[in-house]
Protein backbone atom coordinates (compact mmCIF):
# COMPACT_ATOMS: atom_id res chain seq x y z
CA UNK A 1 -34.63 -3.97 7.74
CA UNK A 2 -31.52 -3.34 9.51
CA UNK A 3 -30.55 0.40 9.28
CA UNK A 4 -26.53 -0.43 9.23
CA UNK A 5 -27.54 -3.25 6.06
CA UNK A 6 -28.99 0.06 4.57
CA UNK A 7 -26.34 2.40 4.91
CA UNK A 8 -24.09 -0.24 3.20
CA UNK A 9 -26.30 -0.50 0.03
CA UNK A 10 -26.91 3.22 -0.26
CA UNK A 11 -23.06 3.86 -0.14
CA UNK A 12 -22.59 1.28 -2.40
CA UNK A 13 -24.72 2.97 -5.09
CA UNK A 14 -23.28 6.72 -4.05
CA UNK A 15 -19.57 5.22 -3.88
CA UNK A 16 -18.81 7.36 -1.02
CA UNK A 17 -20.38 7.92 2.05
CA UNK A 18 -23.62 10.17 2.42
CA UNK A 19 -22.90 13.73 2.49
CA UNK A 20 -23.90 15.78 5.72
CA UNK A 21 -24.86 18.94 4.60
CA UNK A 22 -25.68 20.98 8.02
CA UNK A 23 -24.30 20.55 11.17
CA UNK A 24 -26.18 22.06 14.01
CA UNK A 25 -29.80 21.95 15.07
CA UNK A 26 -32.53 19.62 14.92
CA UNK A 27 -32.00 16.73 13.13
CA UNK A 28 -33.65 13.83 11.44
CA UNK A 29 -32.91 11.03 9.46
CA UNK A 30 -32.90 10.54 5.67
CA UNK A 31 -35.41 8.43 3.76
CA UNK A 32 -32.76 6.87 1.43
CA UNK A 33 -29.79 6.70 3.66
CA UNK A 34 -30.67 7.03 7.02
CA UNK A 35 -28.12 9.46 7.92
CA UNK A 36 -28.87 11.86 10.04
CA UNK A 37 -29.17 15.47 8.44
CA UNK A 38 -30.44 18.83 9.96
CA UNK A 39 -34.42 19.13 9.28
CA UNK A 40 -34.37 22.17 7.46
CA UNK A 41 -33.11 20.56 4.43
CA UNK A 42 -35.81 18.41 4.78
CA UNK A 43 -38.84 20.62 5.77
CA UNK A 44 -39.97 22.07 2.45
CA UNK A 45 -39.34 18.45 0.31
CA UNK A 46 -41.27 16.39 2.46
CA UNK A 47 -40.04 13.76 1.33
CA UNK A 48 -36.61 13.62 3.97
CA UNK A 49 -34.13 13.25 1.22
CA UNK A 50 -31.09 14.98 2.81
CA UNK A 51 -29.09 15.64 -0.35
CA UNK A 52 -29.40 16.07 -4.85
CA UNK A 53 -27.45 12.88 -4.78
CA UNK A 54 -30.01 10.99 -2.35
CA UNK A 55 -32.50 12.60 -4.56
CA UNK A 56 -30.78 11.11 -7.43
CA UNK A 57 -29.86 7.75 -6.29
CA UNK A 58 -33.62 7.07 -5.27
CA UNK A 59 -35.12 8.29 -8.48
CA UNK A 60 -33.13 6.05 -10.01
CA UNK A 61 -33.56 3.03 -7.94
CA UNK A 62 -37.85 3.27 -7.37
CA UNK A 63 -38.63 5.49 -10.62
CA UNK A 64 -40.51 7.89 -8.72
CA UNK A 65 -41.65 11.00 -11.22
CA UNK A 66 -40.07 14.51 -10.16
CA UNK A 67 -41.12 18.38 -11.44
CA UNK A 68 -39.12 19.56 -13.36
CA UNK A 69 -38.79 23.10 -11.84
CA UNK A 70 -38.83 23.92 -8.07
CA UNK A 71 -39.18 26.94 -5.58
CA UNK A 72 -37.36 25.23 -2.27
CA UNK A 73 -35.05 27.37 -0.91
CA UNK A 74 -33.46 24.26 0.65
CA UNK A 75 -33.43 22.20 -2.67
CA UNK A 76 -31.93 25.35 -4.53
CA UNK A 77 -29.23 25.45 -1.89
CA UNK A 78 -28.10 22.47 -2.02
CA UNK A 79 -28.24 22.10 -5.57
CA UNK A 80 -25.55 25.32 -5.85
CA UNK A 81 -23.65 23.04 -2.60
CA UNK A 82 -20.30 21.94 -3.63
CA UNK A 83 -20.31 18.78 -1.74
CA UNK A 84 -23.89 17.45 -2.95
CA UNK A 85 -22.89 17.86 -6.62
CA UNK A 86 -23.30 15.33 -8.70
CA UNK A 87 -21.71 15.24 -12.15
CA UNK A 88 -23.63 15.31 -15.14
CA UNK A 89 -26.85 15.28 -13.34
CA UNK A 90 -29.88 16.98 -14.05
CA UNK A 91 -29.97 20.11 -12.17
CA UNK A 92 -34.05 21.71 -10.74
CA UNK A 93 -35.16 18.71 -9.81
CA UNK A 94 -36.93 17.91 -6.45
CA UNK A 95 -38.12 14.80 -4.71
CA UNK A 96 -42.28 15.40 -4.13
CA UNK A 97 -44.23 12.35 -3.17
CA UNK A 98 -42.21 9.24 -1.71
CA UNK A 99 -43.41 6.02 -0.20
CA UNK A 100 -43.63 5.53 3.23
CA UNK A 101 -39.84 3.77 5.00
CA UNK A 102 -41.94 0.59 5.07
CA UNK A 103 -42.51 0.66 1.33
CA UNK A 104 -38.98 1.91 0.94
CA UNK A 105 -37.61 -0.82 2.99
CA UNK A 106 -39.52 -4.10 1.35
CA UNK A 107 -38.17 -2.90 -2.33
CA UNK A 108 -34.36 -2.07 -1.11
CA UNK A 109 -33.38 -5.68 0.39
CA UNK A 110 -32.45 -7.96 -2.01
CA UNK A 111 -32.43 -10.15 0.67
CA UNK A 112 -36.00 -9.90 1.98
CA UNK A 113 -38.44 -12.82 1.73
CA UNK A 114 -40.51 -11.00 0.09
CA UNK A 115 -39.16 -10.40 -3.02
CA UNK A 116 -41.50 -10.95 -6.17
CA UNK A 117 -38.89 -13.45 -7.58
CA UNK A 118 -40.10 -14.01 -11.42
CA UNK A 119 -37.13 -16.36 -12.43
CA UNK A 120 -33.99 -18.11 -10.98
CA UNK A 121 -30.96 -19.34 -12.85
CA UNK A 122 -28.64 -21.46 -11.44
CA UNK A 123 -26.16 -22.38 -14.49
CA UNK A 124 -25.04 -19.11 -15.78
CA UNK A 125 -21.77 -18.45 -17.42
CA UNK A 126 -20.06 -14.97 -17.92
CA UNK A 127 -18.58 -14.56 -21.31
CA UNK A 128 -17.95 -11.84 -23.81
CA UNK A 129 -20.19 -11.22 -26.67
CA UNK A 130 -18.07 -10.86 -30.00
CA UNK A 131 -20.85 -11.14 -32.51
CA UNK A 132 -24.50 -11.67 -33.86
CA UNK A 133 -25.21 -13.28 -37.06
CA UNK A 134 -28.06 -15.05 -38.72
CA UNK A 135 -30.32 -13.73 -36.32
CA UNK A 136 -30.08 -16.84 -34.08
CA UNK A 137 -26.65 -17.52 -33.24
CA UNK A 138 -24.04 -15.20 -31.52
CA UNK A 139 -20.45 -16.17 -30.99
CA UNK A 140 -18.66 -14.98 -27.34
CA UNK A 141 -15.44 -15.94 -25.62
CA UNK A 142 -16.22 -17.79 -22.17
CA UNK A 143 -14.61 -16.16 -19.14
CA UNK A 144 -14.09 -18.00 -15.80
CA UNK A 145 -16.40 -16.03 -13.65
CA UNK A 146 -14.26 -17.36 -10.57
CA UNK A 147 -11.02 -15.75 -11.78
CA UNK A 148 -12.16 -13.01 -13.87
CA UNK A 149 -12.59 -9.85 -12.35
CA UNK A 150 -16.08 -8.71 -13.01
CA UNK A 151 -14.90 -5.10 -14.03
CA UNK A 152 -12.51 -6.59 -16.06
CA UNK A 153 -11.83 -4.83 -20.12
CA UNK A 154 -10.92 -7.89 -22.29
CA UNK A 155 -9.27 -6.24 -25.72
CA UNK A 156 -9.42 -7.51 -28.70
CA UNK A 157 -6.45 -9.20 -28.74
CA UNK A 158 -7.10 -10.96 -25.76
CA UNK A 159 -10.50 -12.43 -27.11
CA UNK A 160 -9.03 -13.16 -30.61
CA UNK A 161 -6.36 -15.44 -28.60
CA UNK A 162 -9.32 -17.50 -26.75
CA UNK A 163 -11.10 -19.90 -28.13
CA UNK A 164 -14.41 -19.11 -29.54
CA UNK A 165 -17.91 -20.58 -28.74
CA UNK A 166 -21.14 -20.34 -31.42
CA UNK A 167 -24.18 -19.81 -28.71
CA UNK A 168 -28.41 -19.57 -29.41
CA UNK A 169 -29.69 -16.40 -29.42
CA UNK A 170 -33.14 -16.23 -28.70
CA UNK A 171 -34.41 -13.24 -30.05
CA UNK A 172 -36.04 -12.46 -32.92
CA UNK A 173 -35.74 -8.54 -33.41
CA UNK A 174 -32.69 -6.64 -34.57
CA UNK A 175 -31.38 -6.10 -30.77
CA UNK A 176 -31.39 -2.21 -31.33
CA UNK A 177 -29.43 -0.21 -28.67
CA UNK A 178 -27.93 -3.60 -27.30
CA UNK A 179 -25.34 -3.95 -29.25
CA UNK A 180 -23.39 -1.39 -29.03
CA UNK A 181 -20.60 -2.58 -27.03
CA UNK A 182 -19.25 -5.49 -29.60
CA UNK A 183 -16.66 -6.60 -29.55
CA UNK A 184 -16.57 -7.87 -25.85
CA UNK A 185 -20.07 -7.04 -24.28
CA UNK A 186 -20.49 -8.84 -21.19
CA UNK A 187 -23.33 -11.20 -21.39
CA UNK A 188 -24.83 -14.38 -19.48
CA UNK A 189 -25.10 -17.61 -20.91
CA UNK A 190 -27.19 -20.55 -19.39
CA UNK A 191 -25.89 -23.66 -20.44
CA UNK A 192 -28.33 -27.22 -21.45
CA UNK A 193 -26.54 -30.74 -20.44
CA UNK A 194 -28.83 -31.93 -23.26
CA UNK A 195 -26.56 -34.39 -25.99
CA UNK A 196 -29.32 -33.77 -28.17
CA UNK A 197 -28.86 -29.54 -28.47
CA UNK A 198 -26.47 -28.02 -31.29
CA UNK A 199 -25.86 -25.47 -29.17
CA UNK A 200 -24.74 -26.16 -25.19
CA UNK A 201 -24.90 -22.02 -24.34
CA UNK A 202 -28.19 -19.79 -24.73
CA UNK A 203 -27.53 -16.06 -24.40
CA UNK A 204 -30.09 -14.71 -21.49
CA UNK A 205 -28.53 -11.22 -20.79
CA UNK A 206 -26.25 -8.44 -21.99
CA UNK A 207 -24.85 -5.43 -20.19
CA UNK A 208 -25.35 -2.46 -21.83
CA UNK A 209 -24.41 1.40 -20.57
CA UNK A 210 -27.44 3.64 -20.83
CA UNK A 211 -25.39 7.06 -20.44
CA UNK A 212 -25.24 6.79 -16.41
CA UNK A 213 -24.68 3.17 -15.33
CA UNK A 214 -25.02 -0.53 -16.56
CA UNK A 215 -27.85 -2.19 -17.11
CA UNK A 216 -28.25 -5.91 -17.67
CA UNK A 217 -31.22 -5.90 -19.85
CA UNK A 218 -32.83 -9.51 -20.86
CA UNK A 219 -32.88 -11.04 -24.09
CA UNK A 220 -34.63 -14.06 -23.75
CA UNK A 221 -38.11 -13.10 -25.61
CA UNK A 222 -39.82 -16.36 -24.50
CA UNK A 223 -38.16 -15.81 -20.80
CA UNK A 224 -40.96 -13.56 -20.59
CA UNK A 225 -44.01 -15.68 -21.08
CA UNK A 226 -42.39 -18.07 -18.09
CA UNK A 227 -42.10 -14.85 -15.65
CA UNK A 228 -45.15 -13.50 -16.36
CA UNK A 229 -46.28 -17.09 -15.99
CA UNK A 230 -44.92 -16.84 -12.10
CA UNK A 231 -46.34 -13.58 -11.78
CA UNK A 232 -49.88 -14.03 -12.62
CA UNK A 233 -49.27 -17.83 -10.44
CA UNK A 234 -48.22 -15.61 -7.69
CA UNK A 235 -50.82 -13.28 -7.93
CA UNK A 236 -48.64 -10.30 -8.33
CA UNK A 237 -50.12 -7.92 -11.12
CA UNK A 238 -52.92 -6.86 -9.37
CA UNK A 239 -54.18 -4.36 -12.35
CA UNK A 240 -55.50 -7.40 -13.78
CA UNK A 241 -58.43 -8.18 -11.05
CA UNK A 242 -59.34 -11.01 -9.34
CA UNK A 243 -59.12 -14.59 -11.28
CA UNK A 244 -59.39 -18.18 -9.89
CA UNK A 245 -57.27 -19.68 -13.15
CA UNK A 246 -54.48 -19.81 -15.34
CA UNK A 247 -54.26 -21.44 -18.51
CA UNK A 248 -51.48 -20.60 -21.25
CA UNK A 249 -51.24 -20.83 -25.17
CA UNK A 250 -55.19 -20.79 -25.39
CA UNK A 251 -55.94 -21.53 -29.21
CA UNK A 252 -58.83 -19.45 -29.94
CA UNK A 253 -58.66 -19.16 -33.98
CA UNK A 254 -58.41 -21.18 -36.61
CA UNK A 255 -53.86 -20.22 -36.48
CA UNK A 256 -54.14 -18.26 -33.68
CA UNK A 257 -53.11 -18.52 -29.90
CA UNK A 258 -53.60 -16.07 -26.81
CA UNK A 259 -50.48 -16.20 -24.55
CA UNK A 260 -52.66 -16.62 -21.55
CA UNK A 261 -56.77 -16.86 -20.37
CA UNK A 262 -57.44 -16.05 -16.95
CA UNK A 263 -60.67 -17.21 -15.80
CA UNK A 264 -62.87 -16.39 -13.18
CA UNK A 265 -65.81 -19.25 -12.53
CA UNK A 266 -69.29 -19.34 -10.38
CA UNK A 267 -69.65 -21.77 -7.62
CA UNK A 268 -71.10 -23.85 -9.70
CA UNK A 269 -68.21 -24.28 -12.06
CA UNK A 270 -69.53 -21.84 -14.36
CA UNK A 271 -67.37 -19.47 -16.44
CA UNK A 272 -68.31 -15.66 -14.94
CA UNK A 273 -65.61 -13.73 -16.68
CA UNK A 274 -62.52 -14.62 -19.40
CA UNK A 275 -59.49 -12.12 -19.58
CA UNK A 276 -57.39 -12.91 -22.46
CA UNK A 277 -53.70 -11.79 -22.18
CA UNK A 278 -51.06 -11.22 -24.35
CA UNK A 279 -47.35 -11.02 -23.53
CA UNK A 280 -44.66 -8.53 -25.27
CA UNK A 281 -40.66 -8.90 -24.07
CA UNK A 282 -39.79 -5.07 -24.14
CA UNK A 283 -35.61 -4.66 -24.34
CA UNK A 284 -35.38 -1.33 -25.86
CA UNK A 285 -35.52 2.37 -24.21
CA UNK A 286 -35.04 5.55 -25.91
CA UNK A 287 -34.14 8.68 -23.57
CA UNK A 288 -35.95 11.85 -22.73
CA UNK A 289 -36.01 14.99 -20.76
CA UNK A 290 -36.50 13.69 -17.49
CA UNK A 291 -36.85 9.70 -17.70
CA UNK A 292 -36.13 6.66 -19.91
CA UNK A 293 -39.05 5.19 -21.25
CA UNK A 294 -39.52 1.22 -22.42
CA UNK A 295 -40.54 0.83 -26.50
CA UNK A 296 -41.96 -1.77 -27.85
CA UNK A 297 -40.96 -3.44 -30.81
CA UNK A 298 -37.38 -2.26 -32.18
CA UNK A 299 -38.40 -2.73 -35.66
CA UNK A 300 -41.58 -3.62 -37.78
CA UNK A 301 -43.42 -6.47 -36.49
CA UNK A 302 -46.02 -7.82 -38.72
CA UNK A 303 -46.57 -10.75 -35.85
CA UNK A 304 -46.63 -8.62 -33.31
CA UNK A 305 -49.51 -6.67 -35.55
CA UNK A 306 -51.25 -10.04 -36.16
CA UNK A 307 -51.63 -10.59 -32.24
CA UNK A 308 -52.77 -6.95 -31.58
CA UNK A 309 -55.29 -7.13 -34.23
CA UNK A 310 -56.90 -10.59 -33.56
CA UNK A 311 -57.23 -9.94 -29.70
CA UNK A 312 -59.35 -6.70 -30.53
CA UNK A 313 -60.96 -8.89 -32.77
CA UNK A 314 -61.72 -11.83 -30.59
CA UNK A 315 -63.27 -9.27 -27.59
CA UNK A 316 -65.16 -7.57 -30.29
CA UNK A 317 -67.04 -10.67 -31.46
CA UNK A 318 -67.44 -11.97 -28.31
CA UNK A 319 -68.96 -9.22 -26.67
CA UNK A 320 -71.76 -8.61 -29.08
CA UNK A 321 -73.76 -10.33 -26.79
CA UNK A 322 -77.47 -10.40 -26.64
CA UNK A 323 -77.32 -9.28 -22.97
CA UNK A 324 -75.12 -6.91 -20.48
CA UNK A 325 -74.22 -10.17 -18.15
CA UNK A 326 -72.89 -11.72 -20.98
CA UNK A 327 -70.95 -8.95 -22.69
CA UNK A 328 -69.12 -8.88 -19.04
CA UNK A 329 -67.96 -12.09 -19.36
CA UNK A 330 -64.87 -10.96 -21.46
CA UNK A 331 -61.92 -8.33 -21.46
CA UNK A 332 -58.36 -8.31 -22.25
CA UNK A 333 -54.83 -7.41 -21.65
CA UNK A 334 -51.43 -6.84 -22.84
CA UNK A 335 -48.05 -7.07 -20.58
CA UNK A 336 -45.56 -4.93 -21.48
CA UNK A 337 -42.69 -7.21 -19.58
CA UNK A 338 -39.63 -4.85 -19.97
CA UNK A 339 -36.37 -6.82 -19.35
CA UNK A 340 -34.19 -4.07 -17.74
CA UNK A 341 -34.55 -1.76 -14.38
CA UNK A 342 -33.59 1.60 -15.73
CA UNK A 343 -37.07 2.54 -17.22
CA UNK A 344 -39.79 5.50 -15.50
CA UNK A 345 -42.84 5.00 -18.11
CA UNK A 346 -43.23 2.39 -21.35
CA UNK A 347 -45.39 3.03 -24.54
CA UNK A 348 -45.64 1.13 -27.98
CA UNK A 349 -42.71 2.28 -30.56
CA UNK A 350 -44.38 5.17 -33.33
CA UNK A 351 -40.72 5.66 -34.14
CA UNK A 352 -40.43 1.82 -34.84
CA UNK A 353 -43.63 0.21 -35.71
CA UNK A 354 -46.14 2.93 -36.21
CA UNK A 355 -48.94 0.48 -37.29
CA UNK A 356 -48.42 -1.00 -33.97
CA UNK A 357 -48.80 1.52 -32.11
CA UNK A 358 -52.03 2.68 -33.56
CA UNK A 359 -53.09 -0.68 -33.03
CA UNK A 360 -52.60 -0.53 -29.86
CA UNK A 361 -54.68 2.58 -29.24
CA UNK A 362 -57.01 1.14 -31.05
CA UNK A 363 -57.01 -1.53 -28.46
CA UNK A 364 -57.16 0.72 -25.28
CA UNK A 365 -60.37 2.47 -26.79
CA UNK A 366 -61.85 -0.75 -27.21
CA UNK A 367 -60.91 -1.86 -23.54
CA UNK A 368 -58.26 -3.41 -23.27
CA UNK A 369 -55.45 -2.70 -20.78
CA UNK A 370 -51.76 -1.77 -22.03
CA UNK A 371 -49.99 -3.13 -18.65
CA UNK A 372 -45.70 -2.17 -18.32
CA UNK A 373 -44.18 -3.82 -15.81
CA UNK A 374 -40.54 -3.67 -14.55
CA UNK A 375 -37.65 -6.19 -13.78
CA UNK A 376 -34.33 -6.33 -12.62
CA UNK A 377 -31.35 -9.14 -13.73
CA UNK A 378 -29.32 -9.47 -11.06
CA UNK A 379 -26.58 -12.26 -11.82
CA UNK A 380 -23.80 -13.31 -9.39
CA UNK A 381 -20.98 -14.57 -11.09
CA UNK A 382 -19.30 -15.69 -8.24
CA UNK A 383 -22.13 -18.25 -7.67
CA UNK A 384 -23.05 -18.52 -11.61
CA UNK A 385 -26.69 -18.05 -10.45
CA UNK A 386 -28.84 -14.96 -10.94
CA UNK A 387 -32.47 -14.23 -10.62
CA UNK A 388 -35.31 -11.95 -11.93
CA UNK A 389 -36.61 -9.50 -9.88
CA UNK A 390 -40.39 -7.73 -10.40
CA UNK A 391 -40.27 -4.17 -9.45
CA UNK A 392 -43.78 -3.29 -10.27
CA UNK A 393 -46.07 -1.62 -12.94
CA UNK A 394 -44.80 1.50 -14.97
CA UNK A 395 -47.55 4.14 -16.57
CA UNK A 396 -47.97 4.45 -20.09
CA UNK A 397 -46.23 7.24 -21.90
CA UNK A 398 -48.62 9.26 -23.91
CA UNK A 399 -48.48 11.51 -26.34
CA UNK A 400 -49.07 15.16 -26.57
């Protein structure tokens, strides 16, 4: 990747321009912003992060883990550094354990053809959410993403005076932590030319502020099913093993349906091994110490009970085989797709579904994988396109 397209997007995300912290010496370059920085503030980290707001900025971006307590001399200087302060930032931390610049450079450029594209929108229209009601509708005020600027504050009195628009919300749950912002939450619509729809609008995505920054965090549960869709098309979630097949909505009960079957066959057309997966849209994340972790559900979810219980089911009964090669012919999997890039680890919700949760462990002891995986919305309003990007597998949060 081009070092000066680099710079640009790490200054972008800093809002200033790196900080040089020494002067004289030998130098070397920084991992995040390729600045050049004298290489005894990078000796002890090994990880050639030249400043805490480097640090910060690429914690936040690639959701590596960091200790919580350190013993660099370096780090500890500039932590107490005037110019390398950043406010409100957790102070101790230290950056152990990076990927290599290669790594770093395929997951910075948005640009770069190989980015794990999971969904593309090419209709979206910026507009201020004013309400949710009846679970599946939503009214907003539609802005003119051309003209509007996208930092923009639209008061109340200004969205009272425009006209009004009843949209489809496509989400079942109560929405918990993304609402916060009503009146006027900026959201993305996609709009249907269909005569036949009620509704023309669908609301895809919300901005929400998690404390630090903005987030555009997905609300489109069955959005989810079509990315992971891509994504097992495309090969991507390699946790899942090798598989020459995908088939969706498998019905495999008398009511019930697996989201997907991936099948691996003999060369003789034979089946060798079923996975059956499930799919979960994650959009809430509760806060800790040191990270943001994904929850799933946001409130009691009887269905979401129903699926967890009838996949442990369905791999129980089929693998009380009569033999070892055929109790191998089976296994499962649920996707933990979290709609939102500003998550370090994902779990099921005690707090809001505590059968489901112990469901899920349940689950795990019998075999089946709990798989989080994280995306970013990126929309461009000046285009009124967007796309989905994959960012890659998060661990599971477990308890004490």
């Amino acid at each position: 990747m081009d070092i000066n397209i680099q710079r640009i997007f790490c200054r972008q995300l800093v809002s200033s321009n790196p900080v040089t912290v020494f002067r004289s010496g030998d130098y070397e370059e920084c991992l995040w912003c390729r600045e050049r920085h004298h290489q005894d503030a990078t000796t002890h980290a090994k990880a050639r992060l030249c400043c805490v707001r480097c640090s910060d900025h690429y914690q936040q971006r690639f959701k590596y883990p960091i200790p919580k307590k350190t013993d660099c001399k370096v780090e500890n200087y500039l932590l107490r550094s005037h110019a390398c302060r950043t406010e409100g930032r957790r102070r101790g931390t230290h950056p152990f354990q990076v990927p290599v610049l290669s790594a770093l450079k395929e997951r910075v450029s948005h640009a770069s053809s190989d980015a794990k594209i999971l969904l593309q929108y090419s209709n979206l229209v910026p507009a201020r959410l004013i309400r949710r009601y009846k679970r599946f509708l939503a009214d907003v005020v539609l802005l003119d993403g051309a003209t509007k600027d996208k930092n923009e504050v639209v008061d109340n009195e200004e969205a009272e005076a425009d006209e009004v628009v009843t949209v489809y919300c496509p989400n079942t749950g109560p929405m918990v932590g993304l609402l916060d912002g009503l009146p006027n939450a900026r959201v993305q619509l996609s709009k249907s030319d269909d005569p036949k729809r009620k509704y023309a609008y669908t609301l895809e995505m919300i901005q929400i502020h998690n404390g630090e920054k903005n987030v555009w965090v997905g609300v489109h549960s069955t959005s989810a099913n079509r990315m992971v869709e891509q994504a097992l098309a495309s090969r991507w979630f390699t946790e899942l093993g090798d598989y020459d097949s995908v088939r969706r909505e498998v019905k495999f009960a008398k009511n019930s349906r697996v989201d997907f079957v991936l099948t691996t066959s003999h060369a003789d057309g034979t089946i060798a091994h079923e996975k059956y997966v499930e799919v979960k849209s994650v959009t809430l994340a509760l806060p800790g110490d040191t990270s943001r972790c994904a929850v799933f559900p946001d409130t009691v979810s009887t269905r979401a009970q129903k699926h967890v219980t009838e996949l442990t089911e369905l791999l129980s009964t089929k693998t009380t085989a009569k033999t070892e090669e055929e109790a191998a012919k089976v296994s499962g999997a649920i996707i933990f797709l979290v709609q939102r890039d500003d998550c370090n680890t994902f779990a099921p919700s005690i707090q809001h579904d505590k059968k489901f949760a112990e469901l899920c462990a349940v689950a795990a002891k019998s075999g089946i994988q709990l798989l989080g995986y994280s995306c970013a919305l990126e929309p461009d309003e000046v285009k009124s396109s967007g796309v989905v990007r994959l960012l890659g597998p998060l661990p599971l949060q477990t308890r004490d």
